[in-house]
PDB file of N, CA and C in Angstrom:
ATOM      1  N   UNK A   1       9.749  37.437 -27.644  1.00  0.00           N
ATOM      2  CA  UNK A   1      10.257  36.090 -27.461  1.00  0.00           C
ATOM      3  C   UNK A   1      10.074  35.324 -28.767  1.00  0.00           C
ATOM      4  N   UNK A   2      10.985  34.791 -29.075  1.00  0.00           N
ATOM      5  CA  UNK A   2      10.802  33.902 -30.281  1.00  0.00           C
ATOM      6  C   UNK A   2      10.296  32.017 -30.289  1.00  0.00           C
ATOM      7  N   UNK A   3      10.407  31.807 -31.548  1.00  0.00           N
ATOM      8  CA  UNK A   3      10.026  30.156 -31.021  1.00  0.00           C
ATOM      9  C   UNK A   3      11.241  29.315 -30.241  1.00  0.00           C
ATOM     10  N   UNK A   4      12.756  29.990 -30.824  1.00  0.00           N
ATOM     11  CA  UNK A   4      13.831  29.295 -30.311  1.00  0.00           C
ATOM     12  C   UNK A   4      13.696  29.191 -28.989  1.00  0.00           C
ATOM     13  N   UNK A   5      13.496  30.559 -28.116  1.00  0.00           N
ATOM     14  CA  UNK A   5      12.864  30.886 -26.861  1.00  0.00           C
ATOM     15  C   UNK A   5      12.012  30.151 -25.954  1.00  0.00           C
ATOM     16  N   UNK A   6      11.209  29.412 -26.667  1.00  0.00           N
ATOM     17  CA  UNK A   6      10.337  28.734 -25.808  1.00  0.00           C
ATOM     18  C   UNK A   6      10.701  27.785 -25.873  1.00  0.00           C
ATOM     19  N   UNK A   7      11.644  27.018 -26.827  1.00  0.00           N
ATOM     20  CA  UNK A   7      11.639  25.442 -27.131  1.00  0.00           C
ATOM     21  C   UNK A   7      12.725  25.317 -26.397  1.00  0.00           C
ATOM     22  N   UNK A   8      13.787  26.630 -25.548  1.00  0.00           N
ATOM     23  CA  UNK A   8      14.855  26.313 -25.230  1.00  0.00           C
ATOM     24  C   UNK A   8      14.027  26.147 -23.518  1.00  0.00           C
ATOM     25  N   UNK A   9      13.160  26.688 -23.124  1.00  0.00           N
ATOM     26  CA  UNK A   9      12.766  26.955 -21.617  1.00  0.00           C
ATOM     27  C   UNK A   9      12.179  25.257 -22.014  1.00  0.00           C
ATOM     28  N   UNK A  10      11.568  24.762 -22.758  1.00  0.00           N
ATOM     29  CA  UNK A  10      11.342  22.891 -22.366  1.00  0.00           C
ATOM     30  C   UNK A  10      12.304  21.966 -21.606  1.00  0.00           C
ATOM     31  N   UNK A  11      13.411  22.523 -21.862  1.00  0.00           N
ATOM     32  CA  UNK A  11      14.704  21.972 -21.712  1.00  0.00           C
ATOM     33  C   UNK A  11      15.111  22.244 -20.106  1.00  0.00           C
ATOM     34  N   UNK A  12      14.608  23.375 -19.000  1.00  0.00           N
ATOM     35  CA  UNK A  12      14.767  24.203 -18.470  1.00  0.00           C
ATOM     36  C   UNK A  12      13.800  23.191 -17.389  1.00  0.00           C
ATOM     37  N   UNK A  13      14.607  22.619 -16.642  1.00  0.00           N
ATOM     38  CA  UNK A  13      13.895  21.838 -15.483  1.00  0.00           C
ATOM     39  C   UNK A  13      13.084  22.729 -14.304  1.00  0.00           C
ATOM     40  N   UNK A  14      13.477  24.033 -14.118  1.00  0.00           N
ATOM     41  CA  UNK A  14      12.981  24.357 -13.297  1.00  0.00           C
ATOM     42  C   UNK A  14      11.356  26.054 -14.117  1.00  0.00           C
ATOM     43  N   UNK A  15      11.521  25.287 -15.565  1.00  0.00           N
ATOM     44  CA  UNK A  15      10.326  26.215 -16.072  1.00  0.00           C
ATOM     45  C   UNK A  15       9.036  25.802 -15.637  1.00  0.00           C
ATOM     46  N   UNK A  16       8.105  26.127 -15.412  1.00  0.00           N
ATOM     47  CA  UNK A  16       6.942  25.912 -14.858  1.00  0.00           C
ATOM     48  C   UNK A  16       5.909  25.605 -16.310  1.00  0.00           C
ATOM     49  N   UNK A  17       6.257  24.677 -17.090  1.00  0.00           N
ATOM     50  CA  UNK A  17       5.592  24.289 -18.124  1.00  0.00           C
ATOM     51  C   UNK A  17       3.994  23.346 -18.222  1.00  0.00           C
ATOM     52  N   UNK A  18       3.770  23.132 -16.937  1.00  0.00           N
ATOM     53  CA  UNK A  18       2.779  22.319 -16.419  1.00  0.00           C
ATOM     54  C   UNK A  18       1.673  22.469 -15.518  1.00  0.00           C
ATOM     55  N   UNK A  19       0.456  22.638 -15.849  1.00  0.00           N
ATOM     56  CA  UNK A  19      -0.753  23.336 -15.231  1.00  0.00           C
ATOM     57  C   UNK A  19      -1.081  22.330 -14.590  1.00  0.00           C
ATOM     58  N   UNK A  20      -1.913  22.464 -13.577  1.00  0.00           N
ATOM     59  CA  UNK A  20      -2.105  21.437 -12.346  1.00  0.00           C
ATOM     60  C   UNK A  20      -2.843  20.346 -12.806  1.00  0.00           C
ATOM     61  N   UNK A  21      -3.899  20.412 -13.387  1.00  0.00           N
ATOM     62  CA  UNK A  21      -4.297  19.401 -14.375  1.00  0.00           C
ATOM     63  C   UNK A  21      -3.323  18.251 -14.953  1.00  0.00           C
ATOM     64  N   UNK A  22      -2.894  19.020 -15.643  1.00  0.00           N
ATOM     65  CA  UNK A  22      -1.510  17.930 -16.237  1.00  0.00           C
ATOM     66  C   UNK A  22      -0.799  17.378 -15.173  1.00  0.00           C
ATOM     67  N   UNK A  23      -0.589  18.306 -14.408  1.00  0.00           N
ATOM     68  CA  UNK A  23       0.525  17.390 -13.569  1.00  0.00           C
ATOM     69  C   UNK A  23      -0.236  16.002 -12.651  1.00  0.00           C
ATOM     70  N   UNK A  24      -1.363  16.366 -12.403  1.00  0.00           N
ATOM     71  CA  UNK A  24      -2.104  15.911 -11.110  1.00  0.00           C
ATOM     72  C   UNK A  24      -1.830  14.215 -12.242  1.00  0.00           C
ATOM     73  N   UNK A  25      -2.121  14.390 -13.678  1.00  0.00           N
ATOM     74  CA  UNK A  25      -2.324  13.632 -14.620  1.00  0.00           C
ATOM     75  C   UNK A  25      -1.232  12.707 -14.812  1.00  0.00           C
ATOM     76  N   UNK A  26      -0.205  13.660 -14.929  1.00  0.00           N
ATOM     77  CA  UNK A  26       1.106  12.992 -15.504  1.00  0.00           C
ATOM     78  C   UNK A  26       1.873  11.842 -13.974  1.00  0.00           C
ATOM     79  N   UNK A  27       1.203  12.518 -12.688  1.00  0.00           N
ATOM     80  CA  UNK A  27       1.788  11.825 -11.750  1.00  0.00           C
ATOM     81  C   UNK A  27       0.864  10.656 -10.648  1.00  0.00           C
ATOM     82  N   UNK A  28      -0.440  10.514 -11.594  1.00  0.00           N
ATOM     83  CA  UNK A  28      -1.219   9.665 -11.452  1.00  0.00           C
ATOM     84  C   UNK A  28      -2.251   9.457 -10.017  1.00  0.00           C
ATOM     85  N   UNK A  29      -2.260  11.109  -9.751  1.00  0.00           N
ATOM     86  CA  UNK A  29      -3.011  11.641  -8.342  1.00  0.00           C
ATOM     87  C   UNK A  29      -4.162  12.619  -8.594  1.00  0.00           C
ATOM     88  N   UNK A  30      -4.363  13.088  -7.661  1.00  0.00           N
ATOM     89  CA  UNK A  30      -5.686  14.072  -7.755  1.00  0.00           C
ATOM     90  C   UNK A  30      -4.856  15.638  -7.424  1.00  0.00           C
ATOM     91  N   UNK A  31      -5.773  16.662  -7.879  1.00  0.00           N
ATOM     92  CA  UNK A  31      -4.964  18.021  -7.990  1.00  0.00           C
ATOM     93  C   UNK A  31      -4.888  18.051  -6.529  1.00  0.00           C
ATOM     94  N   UNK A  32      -5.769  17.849  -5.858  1.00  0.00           N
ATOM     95  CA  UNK A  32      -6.360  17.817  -3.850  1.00  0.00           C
ATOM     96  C   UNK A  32      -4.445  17.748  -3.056  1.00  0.00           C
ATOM     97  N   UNK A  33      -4.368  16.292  -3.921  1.00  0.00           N
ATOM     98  CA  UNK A  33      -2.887  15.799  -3.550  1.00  0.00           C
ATOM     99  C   UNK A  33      -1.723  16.914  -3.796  1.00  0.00           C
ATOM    100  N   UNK A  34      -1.630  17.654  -4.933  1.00  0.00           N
ATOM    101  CA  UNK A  34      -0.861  18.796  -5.461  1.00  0.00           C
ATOM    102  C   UNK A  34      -1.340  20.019  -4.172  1.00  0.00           C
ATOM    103  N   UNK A  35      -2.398  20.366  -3.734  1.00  0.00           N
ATOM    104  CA  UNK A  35      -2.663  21.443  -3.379  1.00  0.00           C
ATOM    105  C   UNK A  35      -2.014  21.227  -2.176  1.00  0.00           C
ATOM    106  N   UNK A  36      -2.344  20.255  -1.373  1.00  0.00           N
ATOM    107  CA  UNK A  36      -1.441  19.678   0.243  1.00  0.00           C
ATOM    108  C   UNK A  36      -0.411  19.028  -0.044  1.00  0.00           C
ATOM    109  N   UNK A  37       0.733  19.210  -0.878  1.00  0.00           N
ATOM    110  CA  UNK A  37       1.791  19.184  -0.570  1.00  0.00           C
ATOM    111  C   UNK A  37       2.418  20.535  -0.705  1.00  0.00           C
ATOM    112  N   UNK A  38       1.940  21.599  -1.681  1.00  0.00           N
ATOM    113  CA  UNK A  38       1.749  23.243  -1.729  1.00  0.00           C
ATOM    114  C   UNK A  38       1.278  23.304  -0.081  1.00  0.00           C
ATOM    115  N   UNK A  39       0.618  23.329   0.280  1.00  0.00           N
ATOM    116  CA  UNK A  39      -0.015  23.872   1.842  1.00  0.00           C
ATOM    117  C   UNK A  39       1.020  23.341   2.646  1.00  0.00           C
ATOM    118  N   UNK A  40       1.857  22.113   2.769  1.00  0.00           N
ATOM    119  CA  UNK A  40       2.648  21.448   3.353  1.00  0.00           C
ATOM    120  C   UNK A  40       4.399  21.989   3.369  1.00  0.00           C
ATOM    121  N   UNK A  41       4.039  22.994   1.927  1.00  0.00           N
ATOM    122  CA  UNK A  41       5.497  24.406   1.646  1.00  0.00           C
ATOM    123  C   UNK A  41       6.474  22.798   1.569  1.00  0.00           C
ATOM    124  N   UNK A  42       5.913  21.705   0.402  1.00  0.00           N
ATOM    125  CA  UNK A  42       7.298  21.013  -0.088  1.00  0.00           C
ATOM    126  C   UNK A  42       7.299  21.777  -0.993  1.00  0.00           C
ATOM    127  N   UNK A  43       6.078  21.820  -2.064  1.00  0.00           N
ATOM    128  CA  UNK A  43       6.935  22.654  -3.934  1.00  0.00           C
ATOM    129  C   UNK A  43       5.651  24.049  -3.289  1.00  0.00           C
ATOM    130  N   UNK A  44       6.294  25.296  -4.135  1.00  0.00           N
ATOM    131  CA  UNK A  44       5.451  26.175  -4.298  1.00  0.00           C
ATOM    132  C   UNK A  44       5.160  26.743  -5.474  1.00  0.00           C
ATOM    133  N   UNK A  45       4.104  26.548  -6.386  1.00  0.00           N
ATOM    134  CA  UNK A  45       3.979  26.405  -7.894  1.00  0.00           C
ATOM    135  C   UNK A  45       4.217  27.692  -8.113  1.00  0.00           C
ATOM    136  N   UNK A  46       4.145  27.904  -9.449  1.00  0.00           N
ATOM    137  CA  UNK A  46       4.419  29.665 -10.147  1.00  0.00           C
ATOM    138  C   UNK A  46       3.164  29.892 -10.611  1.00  0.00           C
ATOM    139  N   UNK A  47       2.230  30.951 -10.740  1.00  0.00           N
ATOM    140  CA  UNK A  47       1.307  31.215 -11.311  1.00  0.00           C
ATOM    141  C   UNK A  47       1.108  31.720 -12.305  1.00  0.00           C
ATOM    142  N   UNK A  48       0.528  31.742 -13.157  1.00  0.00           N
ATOM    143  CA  UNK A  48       0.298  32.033 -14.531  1.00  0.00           C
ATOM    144  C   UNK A  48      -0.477  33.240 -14.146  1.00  0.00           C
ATOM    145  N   UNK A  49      -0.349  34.180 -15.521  1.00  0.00           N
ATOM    146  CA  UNK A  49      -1.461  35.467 -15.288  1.00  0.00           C
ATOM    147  C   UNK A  49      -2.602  35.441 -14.556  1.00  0.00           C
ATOM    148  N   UNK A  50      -3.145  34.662 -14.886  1.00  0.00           N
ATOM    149  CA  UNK A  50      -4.181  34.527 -14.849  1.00  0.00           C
ATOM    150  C   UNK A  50      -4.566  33.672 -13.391  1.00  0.00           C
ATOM    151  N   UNK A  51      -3.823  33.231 -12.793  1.00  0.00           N
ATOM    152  CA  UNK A  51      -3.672  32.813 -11.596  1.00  0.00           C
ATOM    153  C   UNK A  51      -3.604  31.169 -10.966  1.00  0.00           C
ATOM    154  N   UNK A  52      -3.348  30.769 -12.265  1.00  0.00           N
ATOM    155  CA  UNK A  52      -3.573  29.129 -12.123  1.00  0.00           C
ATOM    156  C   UNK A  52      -2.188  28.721 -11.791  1.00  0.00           C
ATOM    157  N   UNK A  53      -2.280  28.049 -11.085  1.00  0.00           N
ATOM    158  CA  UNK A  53      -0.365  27.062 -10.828  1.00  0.00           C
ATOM    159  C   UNK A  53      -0.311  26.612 -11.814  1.00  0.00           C
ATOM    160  N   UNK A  54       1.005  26.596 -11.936  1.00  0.00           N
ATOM    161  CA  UNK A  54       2.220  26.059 -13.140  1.00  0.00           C
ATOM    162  C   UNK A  54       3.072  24.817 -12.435  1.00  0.00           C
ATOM    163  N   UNK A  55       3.743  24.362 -12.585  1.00  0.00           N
ATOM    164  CA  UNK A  55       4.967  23.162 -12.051  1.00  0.00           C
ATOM    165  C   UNK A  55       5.918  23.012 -13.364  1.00  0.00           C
ATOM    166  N   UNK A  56       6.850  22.552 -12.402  1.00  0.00           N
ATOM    167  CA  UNK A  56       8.173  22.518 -13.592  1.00  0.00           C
ATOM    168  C   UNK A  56       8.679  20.738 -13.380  1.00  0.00           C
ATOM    169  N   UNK A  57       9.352  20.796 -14.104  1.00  0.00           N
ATOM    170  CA  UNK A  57       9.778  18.833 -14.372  1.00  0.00           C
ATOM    171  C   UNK A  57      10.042  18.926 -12.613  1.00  0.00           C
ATOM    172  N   UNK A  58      11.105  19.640 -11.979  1.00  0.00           N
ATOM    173  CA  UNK A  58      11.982  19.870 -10.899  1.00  0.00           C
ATOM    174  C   UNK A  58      10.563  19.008  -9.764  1.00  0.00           C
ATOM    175  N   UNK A  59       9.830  20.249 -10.096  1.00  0.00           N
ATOM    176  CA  UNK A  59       8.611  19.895  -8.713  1.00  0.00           C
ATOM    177  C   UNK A  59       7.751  18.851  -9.074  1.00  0.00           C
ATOM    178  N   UNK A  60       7.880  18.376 -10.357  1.00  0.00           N
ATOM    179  CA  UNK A  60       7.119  17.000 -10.408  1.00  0.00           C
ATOM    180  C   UNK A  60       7.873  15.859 -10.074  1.00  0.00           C
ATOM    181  N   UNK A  61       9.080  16.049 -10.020  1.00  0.00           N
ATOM    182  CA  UNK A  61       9.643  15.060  -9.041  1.00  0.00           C
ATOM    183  C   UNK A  61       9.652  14.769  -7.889  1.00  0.00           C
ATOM    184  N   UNK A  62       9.437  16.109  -7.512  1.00  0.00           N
ATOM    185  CA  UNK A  62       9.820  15.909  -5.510  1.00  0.00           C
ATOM    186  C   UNK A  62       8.178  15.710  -5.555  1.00  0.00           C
ATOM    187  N   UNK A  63       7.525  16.157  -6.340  1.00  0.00           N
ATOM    188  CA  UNK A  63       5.693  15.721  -6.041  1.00  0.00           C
ATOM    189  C   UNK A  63       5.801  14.199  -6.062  1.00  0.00           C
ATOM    190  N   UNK A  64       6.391  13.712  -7.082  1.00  0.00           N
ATOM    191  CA  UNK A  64       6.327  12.204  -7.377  1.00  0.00           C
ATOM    192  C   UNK A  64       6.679  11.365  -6.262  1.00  0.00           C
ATOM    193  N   UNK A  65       8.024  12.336  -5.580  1.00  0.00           N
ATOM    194  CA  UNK A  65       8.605  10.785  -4.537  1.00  0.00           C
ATOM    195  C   UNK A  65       7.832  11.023  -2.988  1.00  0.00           C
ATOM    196  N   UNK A  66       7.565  12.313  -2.691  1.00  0.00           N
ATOM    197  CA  UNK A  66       6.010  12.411  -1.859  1.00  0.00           C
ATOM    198  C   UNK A  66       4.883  11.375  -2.433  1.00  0.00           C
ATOM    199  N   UNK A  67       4.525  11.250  -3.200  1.00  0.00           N
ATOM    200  CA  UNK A  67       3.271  10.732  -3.780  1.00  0.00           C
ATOM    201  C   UNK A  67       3.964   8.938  -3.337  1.00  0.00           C
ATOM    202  N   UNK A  68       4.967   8.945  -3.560  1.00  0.00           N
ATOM    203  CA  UNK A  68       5.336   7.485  -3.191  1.00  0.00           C
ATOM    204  C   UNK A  68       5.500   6.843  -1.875  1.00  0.00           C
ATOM    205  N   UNK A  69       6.248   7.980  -0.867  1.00  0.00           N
ATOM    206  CA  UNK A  69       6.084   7.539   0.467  1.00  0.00           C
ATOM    207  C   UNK A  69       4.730   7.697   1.129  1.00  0.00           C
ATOM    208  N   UNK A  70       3.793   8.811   0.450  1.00  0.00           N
ATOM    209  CA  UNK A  70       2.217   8.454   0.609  1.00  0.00           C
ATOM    210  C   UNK A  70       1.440   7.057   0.972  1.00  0.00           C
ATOM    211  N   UNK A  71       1.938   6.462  -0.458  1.00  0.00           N
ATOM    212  CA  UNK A  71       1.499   5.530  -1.039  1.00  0.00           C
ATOM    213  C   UNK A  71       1.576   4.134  -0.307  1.00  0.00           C
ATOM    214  N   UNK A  72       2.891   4.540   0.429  1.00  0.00           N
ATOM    215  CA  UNK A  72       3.603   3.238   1.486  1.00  0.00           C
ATOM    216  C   UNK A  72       2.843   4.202   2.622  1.00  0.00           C
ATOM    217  N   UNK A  73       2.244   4.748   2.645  1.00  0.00           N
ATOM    218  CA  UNK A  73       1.247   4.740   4.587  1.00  0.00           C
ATOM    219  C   UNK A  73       2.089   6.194   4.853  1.00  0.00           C
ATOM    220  N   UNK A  74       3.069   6.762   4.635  1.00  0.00           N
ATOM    221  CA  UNK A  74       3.537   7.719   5.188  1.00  0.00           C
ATOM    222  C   UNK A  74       2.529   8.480   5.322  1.00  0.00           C
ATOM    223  N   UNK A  75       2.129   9.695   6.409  1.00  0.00           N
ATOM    224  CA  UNK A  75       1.223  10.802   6.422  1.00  0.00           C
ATOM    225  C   UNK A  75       1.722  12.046   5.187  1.00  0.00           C
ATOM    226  N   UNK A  76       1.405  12.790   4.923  1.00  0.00           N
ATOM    227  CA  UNK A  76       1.635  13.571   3.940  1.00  0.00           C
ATOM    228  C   UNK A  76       2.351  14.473   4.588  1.00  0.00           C
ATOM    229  N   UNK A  77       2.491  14.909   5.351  1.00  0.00           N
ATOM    230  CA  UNK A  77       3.331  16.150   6.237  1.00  0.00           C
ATOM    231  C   UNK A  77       4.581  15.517   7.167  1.00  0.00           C
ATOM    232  N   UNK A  78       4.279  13.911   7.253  1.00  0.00           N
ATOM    233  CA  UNK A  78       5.839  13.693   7.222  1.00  0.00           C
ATOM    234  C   UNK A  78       6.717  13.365   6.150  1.00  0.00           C
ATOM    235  N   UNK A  79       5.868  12.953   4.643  1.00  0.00           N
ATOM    236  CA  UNK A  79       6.216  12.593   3.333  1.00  0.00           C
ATOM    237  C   UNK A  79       6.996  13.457   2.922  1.00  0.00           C
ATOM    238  N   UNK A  80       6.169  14.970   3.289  1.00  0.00           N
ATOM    239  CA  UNK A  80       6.722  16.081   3.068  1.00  0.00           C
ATOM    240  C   UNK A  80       8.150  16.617   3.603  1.00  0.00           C
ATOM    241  N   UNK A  81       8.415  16.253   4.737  1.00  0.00           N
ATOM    242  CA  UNK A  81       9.578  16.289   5.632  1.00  0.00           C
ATOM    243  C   UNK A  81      10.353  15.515   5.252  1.00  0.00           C
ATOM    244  N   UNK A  82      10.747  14.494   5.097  1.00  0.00           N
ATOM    245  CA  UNK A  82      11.501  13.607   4.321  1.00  0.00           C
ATOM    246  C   UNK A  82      11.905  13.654   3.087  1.00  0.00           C
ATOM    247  N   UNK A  83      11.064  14.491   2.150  1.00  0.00           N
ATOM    248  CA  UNK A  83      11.325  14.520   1.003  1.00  0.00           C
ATOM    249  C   UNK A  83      12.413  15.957   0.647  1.00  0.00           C
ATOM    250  N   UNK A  84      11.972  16.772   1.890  1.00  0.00           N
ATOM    251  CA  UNK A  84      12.848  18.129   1.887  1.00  0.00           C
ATOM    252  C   UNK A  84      14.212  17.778   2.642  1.00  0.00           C
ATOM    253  N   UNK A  85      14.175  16.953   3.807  1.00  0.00           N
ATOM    254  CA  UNK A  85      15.603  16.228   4.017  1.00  0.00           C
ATOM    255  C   UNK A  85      16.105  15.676   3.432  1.00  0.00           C
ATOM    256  N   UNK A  86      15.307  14.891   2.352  1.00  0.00           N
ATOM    257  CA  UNK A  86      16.485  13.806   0.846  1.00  0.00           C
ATOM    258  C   UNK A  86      17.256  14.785   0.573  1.00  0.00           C
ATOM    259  N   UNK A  87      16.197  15.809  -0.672  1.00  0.00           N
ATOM    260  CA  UNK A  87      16.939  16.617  -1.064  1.00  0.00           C
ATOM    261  C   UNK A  87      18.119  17.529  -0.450  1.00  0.00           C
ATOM    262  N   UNK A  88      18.135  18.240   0.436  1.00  0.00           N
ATOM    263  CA  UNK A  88      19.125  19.129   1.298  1.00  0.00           C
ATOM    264  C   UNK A  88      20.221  18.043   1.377  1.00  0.00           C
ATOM    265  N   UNK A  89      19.794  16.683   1.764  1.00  0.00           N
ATOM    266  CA  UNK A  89      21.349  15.751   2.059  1.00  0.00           C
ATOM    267  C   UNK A  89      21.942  15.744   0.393  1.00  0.00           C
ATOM    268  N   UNK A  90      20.602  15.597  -0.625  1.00  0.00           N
ATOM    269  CA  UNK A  90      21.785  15.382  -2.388  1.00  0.00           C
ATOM    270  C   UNK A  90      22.227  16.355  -2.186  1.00  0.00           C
ATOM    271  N   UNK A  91      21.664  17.504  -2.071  1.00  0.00           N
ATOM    272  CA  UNK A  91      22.193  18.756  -2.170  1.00  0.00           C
ATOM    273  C   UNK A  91      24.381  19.317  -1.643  1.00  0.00           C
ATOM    274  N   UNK A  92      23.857  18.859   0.095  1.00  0.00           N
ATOM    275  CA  UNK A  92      25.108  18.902   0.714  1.00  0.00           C
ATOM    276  C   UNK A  92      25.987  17.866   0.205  1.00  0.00           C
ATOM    277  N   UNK A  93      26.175  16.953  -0.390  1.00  0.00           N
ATOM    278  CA  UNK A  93      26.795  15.323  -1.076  1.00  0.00           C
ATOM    279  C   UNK A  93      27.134  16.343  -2.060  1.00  0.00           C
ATOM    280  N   UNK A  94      26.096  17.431  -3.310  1.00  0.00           N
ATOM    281  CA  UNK A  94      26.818  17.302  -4.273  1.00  0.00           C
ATOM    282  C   UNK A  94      28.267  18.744  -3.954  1.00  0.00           C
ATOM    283  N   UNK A  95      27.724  19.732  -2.922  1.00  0.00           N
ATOM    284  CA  UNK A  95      28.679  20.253  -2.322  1.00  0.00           C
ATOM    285  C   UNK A  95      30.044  19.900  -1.961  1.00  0.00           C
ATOM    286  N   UNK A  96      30.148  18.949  -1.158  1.00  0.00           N
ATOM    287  CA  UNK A  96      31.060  18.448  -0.398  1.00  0.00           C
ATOM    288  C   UNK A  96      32.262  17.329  -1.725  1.00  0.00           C
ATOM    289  N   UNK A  97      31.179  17.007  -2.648  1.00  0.00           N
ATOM    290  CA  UNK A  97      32.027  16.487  -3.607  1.00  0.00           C
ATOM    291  C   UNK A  97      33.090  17.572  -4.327  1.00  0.00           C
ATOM    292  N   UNK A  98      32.220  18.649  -4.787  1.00  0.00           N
ATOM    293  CA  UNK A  98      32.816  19.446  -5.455  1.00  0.00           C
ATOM    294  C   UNK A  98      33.856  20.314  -4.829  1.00  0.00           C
ATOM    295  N   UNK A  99      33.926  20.316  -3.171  1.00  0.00           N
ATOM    296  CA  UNK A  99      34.617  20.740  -2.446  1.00  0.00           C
ATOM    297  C   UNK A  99      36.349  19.724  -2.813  1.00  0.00           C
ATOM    298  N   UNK A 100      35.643  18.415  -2.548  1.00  0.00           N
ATOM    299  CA  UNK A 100      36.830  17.838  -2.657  1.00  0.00           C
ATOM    300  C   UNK A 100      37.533  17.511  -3.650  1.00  0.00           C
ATOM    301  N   UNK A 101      36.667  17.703  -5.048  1.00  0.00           N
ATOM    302  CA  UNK A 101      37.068  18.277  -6.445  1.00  0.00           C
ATOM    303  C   UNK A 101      38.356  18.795  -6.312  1.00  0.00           C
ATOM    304  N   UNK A 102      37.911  20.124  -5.992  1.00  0.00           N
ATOM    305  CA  UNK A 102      38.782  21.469  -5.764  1.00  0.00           C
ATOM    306  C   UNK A 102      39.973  21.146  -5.322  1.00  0.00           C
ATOM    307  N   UNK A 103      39.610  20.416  -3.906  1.00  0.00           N
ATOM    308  CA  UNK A 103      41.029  20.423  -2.881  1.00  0.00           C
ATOM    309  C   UNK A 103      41.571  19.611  -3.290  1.00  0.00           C
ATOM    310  N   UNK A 104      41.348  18.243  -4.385  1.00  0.00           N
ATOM    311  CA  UNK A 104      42.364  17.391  -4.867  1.00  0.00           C
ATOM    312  C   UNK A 104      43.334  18.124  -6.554  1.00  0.00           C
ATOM    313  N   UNK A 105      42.475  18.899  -6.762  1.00  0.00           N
ATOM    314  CA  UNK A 105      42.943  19.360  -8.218  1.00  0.00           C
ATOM    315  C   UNK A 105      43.893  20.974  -7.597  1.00  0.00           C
ATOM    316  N   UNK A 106      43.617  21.103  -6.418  1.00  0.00           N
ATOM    317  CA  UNK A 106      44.804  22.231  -5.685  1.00  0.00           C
ATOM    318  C   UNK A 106      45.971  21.683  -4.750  1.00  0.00           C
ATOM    319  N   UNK A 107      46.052  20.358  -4.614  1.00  0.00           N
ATOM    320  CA  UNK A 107      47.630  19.606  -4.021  1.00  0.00           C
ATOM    321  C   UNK A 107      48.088  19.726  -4.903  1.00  0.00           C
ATOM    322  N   UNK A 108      49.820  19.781  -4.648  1.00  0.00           N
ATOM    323  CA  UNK A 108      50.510  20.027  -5.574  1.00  0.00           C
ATOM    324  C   UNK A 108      51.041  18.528  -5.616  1.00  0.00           C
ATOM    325  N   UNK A 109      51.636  18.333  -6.813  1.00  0.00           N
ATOM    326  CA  UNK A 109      52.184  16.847  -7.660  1.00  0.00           C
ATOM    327  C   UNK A 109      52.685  16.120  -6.849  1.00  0.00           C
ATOM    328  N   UNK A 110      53.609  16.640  -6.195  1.00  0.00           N
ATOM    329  CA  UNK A 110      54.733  16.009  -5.162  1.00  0.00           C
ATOM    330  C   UNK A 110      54.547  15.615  -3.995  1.00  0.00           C
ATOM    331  N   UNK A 111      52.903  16.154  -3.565  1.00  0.00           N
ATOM    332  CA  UNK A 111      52.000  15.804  -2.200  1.00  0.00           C
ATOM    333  C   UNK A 111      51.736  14.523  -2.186  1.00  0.00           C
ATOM    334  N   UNK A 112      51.494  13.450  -2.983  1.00  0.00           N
ATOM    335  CA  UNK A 112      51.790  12.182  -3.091  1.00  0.00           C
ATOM    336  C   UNK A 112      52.890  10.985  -2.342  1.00  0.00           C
TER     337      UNK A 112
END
């Protein structure tokens, strides 16, 4: 692997560039908080050789907006549920757009 190699996986939202430490850090919680939303199967970290979790930008987000409905009283295992229904609805939205992408760029001219 070269240096280009690694500087291109920074870029790479779903690389696991972030040890639990950092993250617990960067998202202004305790690792405790990281481990039960892992036990709760919202993010499931990648492990390093050596066996320590990793996180990627991707899962420090969905950690982040858990950490927020926390924050407003939500329980953590419904934080968790909600946060996996946001996503699946962006998800199906960005589907259904691109569906209709398609089906407007396949009428023909004169369908007007």
């Amino acid at each position: 692997m070269t240096a280009d190699d690694s500087f291109d996986r920074l870029d790479d939202d779903d690389y696991p560039a972030y040890t639990m430490g950092r993250a617990a850090e960067m998202l202004g919680t305790t690792q405790g908080f990281l481990r039960a939303i892992g036990e709760a199967r919202l993010i499931t970290p990648l492990r390093s050789e050596g066996g320590h979790r990793r996180y990627s930008r991707y899962q420090l987000r969905i950690a982040a907006r858990a950490r927020e409905l926390v924050d407003q009283g939500t329980a953590i295992e419904a934080a968790c549920r909600i946060v996996i229904l946001e996503d699946q609805l962006e998800e199906a939205q960005r589907i259904n757009a691109e569906y209709r992408r398609a089906a407007e760029s396949a009428k023909p001219a004169d369908a007007d």
